[in-house]
N, C-alpha and C. Protein backbone atom coordinates (compact mmCIF):
# COMPACT_ATOMS: atom_id res chain seq x y z
N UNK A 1 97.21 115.36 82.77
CA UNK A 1 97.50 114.83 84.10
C UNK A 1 97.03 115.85 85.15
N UNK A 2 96.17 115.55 85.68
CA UNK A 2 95.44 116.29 87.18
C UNK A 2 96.55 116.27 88.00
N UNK A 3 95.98 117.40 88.98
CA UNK A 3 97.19 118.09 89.79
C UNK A 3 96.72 116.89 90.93
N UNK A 4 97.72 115.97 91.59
CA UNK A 4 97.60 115.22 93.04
C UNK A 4 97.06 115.96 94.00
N UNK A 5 97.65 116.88 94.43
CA UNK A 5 97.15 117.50 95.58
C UNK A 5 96.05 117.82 95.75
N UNK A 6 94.94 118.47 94.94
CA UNK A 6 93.77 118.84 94.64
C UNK A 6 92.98 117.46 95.15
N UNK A 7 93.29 116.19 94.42
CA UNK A 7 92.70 114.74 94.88
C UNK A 7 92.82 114.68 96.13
N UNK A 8 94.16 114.74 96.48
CA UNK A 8 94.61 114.10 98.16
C UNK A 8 93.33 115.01 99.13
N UNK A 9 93.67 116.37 98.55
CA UNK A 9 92.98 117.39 99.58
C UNK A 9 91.36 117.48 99.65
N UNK A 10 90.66 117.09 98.68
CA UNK A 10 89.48 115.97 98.35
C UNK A 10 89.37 114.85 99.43
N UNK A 11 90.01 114.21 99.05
CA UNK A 11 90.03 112.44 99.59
C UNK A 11 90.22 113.26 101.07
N UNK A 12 91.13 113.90 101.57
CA UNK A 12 91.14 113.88 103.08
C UNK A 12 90.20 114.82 104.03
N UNK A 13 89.40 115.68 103.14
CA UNK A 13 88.45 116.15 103.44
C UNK A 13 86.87 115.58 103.48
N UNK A 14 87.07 114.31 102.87
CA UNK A 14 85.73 113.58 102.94
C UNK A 14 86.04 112.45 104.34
N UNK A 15 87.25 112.71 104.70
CA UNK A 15 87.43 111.28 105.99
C UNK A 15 86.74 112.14 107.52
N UNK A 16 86.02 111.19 108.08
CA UNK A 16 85.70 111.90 109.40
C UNK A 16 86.38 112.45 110.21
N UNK A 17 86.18 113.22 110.74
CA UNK A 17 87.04 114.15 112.17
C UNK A 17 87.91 112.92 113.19
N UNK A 18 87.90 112.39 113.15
CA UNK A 18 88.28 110.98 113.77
C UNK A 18 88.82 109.56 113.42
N UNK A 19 89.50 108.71 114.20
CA UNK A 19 90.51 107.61 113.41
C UNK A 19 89.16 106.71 113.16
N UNK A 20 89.61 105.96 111.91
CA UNK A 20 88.33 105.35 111.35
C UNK A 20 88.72 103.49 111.75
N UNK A 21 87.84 103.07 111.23
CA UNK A 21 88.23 101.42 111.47
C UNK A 21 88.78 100.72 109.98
N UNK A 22 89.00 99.43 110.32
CA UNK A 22 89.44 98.68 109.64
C UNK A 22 88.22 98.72 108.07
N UNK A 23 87.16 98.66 108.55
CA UNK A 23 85.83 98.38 107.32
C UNK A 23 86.10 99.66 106.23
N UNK A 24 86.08 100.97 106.74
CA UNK A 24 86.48 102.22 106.07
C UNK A 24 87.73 102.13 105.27
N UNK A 25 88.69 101.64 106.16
CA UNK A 25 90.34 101.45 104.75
C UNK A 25 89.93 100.52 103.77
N UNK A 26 88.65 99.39 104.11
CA UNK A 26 88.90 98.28 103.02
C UNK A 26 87.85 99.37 101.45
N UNK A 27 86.63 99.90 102.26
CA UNK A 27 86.00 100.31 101.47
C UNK A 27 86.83 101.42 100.45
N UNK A 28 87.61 102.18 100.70
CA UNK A 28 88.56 103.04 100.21
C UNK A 28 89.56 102.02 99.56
N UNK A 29 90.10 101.38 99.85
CA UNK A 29 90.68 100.65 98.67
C UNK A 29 89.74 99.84 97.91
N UNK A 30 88.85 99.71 98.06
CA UNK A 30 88.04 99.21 96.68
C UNK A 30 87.37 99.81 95.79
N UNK A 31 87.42 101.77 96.56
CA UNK A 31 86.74 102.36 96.05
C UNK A 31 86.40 102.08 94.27
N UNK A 32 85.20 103.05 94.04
CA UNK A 32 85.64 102.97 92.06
C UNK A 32 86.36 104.02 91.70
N UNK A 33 87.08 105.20 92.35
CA UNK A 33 88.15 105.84 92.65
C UNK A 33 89.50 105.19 91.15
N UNK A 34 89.46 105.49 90.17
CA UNK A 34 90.69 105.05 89.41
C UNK A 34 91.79 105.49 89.45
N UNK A 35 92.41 106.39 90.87
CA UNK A 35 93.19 106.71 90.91
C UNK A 35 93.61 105.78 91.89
N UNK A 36 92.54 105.57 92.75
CA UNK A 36 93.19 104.15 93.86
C UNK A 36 93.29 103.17 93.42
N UNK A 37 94.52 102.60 94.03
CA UNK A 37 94.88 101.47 93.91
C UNK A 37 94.68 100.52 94.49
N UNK A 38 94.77 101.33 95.99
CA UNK A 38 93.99 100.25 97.40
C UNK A 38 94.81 100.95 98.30
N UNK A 39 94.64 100.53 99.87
CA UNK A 39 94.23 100.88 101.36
C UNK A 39 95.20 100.00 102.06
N UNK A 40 95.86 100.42 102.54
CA UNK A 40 95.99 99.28 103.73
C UNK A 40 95.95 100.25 105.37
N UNK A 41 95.35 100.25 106.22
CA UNK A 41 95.41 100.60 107.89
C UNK A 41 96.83 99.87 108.52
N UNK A 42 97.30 100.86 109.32
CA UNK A 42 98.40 100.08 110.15
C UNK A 42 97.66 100.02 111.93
N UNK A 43 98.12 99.24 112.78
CA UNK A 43 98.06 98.87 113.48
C UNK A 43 98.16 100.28 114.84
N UNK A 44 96.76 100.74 115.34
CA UNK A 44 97.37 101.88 116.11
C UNK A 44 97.60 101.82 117.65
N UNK A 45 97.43 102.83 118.44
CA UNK A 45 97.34 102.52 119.80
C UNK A 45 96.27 101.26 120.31
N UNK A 46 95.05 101.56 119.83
CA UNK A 46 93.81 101.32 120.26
C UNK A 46 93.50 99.89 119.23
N UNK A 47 93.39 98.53 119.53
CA UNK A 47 92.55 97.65 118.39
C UNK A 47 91.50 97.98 117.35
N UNK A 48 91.06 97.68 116.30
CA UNK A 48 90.68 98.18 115.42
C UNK A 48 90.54 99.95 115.16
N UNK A 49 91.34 100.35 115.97
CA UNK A 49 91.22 101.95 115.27
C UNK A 49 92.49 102.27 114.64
N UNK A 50 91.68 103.01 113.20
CA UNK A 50 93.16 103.48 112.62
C UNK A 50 93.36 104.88 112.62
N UNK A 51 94.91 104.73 112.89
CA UNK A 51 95.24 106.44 113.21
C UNK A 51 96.47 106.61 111.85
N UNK A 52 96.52 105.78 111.31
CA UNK A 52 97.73 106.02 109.94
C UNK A 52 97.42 104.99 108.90
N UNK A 53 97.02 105.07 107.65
CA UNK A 53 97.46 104.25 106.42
C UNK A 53 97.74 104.44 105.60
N UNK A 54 97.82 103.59 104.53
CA UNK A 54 98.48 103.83 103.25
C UNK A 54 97.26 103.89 101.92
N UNK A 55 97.87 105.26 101.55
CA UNK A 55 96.97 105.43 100.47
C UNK A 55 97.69 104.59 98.69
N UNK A 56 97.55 103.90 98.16
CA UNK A 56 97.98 103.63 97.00
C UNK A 56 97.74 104.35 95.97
N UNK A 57 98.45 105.05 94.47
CA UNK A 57 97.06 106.07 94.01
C UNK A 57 98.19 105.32 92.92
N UNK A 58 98.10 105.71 91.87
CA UNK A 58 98.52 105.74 90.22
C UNK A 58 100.36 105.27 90.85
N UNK A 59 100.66 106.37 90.51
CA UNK A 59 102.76 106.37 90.74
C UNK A 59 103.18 106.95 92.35
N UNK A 60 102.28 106.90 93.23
CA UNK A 60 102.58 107.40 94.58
C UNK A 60 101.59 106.75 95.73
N UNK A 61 102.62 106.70 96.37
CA UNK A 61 102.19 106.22 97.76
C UNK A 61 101.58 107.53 99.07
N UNK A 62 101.38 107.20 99.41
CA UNK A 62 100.21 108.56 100.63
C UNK A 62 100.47 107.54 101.71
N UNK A 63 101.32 108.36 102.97
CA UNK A 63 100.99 107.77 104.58
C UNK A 63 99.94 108.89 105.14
N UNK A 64 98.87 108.24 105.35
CA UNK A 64 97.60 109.47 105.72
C UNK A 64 97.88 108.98 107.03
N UNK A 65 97.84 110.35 107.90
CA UNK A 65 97.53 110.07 109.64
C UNK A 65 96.66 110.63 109.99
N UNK A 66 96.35 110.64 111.25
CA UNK A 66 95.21 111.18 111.58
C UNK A 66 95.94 112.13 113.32
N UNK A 67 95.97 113.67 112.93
CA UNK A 67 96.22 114.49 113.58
C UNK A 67 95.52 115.25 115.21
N UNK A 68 95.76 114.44 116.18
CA UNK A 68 94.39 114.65 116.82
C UNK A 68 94.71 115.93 117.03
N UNK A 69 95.64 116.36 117.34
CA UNK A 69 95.69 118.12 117.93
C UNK A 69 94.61 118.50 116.94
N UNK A 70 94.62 118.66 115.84
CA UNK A 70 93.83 119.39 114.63
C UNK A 70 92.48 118.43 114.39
N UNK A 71 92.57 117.56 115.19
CA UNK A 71 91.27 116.67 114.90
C UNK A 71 90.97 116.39 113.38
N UNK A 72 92.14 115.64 112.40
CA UNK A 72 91.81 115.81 110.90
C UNK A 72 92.67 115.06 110.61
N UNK A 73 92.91 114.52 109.18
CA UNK A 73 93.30 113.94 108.76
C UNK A 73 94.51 114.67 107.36
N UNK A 74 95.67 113.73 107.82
CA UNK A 74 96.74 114.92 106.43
C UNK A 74 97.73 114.11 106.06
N UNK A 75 98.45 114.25 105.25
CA UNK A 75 99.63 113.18 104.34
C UNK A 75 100.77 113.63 105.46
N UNK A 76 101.22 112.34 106.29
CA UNK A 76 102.18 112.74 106.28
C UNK A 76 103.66 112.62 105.90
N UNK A 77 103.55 111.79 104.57
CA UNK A 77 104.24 112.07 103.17
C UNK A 77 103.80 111.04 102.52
N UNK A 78 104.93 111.20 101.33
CA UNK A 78 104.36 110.33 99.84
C UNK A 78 105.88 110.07 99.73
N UNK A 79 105.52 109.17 98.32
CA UNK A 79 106.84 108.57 97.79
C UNK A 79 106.36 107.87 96.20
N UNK A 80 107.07 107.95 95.64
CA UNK A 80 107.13 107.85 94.63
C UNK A 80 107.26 106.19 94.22
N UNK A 81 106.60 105.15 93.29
CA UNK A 81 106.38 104.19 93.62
C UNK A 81 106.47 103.73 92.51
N UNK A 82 107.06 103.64 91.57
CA UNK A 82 107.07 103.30 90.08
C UNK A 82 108.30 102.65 90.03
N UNK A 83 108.80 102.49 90.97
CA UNK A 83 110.70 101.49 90.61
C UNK A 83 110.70 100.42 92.09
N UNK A 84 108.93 100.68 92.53
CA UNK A 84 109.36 99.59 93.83
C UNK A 84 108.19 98.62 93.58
N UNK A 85 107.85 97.27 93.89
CA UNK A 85 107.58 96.17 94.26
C UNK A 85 106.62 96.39 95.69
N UNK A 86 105.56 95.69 95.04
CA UNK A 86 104.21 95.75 96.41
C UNK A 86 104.77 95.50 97.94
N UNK A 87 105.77 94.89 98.24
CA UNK A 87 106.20 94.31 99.50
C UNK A 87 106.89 95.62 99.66
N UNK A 88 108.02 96.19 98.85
CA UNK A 88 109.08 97.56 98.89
C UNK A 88 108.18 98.56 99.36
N UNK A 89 106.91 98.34 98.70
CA UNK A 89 106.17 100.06 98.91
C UNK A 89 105.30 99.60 100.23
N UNK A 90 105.14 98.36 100.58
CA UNK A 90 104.28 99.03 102.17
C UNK A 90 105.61 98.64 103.07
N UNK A 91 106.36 97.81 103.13
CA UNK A 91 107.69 97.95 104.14
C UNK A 91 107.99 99.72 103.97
N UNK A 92 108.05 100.01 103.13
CA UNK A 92 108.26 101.54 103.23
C UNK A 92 107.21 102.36 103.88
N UNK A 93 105.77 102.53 103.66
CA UNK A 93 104.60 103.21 104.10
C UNK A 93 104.75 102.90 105.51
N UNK A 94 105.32 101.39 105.90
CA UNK A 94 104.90 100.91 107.45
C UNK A 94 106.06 101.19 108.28
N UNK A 95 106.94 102.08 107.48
CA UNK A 95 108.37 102.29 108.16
C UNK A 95 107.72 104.17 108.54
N UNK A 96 107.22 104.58 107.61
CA UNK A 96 107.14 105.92 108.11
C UNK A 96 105.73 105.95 108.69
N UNK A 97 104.57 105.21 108.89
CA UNK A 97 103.86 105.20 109.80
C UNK A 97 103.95 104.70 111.19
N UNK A 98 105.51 104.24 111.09
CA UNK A 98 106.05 103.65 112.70
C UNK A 98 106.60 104.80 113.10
N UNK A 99 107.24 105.75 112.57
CA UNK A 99 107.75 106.96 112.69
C UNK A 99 107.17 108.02 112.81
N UNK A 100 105.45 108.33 112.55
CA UNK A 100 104.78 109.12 113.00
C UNK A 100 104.56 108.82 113.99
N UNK A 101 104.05 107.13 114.15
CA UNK A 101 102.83 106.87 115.59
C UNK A 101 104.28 107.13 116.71
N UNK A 102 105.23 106.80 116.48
CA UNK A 102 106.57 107.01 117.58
C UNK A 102 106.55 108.35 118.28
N UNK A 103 106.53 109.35 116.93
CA UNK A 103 106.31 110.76 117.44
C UNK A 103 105.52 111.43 117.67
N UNK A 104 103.81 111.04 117.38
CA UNK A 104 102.82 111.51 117.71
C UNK A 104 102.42 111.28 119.16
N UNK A 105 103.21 110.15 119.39
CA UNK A 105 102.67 109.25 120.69
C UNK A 105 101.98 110.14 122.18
N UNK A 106 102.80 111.09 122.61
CA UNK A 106 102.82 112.54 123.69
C UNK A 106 100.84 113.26 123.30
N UNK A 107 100.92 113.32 121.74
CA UNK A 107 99.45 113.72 121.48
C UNK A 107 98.76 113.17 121.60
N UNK A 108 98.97 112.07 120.80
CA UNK A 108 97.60 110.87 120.82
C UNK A 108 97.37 110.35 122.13
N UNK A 109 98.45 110.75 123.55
CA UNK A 109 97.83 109.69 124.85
C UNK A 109 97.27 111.36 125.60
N UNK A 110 97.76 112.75 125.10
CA UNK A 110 96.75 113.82 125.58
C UNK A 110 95.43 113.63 124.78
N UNK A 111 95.34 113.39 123.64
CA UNK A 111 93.88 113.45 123.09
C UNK A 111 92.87 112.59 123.95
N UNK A 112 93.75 111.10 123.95
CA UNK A 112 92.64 110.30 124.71
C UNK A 112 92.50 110.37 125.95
N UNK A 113 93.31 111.41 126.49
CA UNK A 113 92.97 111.57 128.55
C UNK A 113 91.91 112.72 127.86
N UNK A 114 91.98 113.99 126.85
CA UNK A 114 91.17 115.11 126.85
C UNK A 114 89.36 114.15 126.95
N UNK A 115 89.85 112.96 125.75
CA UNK A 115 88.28 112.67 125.13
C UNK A 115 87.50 111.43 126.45
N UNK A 116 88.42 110.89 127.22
CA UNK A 116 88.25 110.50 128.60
C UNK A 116 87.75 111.44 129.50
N UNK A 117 88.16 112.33 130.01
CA UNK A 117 87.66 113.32 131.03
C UNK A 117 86.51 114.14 130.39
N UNK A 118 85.85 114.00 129.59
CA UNK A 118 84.66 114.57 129.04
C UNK A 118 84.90 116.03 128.59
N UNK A 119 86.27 116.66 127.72
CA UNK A 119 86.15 117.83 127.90
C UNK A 119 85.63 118.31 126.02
C-alpha cells in the first residue's frame, strides 16, 4: 500500500497556479489514474470557475481548494469513506467546501480586486 500523501502531493502539484473549470474536474475524474474514483467541482464565487472539489481516491475523500494567498492548490481535508454511501460522501465534501469558501471569502474577494487592478 503506497503512502497517500506522496499521490495527493503529485496530483496537486500538476494542477495550475489557478482555479480551473468545470472541463478539468471532469477530465480528472475520468482520469486512467486507478486510484481515482472521480471529481466532482463545487460551485464558486465566479460561474464556471472552480475554487474547491472533491477528490474521490480508493477509501478517502480529498476537499482540494484552491489557496489564492499562496496561489496553489492543497487538501483542505479528507475523510475516510469506506462506511459511507455516494450521496453521504459528497453531502459531506460539499459541507466542508461550504466551510472553506465561507472562510476563505475576505481572500478570495482581495485576490480578485489584486488580479483586477493589474498588480
Amino acid at each position: 500500500m503506497g503512502d497517500n500523501s506522496d499521490s495527493s502531493s503529485r496530483f496537486l502539484s500538476s494542477l495550475p497556479s489557478q482555479p480551473i473549470t468545470d472541463d478539468i474536474i471532469k477530465q480528472i475524474g475520468e482520469s486512467e489514474n486507478e486510484k481515482v474514483c472521480g471529481a466532482m467541482g463545487f460551485p464558486g464565487s465566479t460561474p464556471g470557475v472552480i475554487e474547491a472539489f472533491l477528490l474521490d481516491m480508493e477509501s478517502k475523500t480529498h476537499v482540494i481548494v484552491f489557496d489564492p494567498t499562496e496561489e496553489q492548490w492543497r487538501v483542505y481535508e479528507s475523510f475516510g469513506t469506506e462506511e459511507m454511501g455516494h450521496q453521504e460522501m459528497v453531502d459531506r465534501a460539499s459541507e466542508l467546501a461550504n466551510e472553506w469558501l465561507a472562510e476563505s471569502l475576505s481572500d478570495r474577494i482581495a485576490a480578485a480586486d489584486e488580479t483586477d487592478s493589474g498588480t
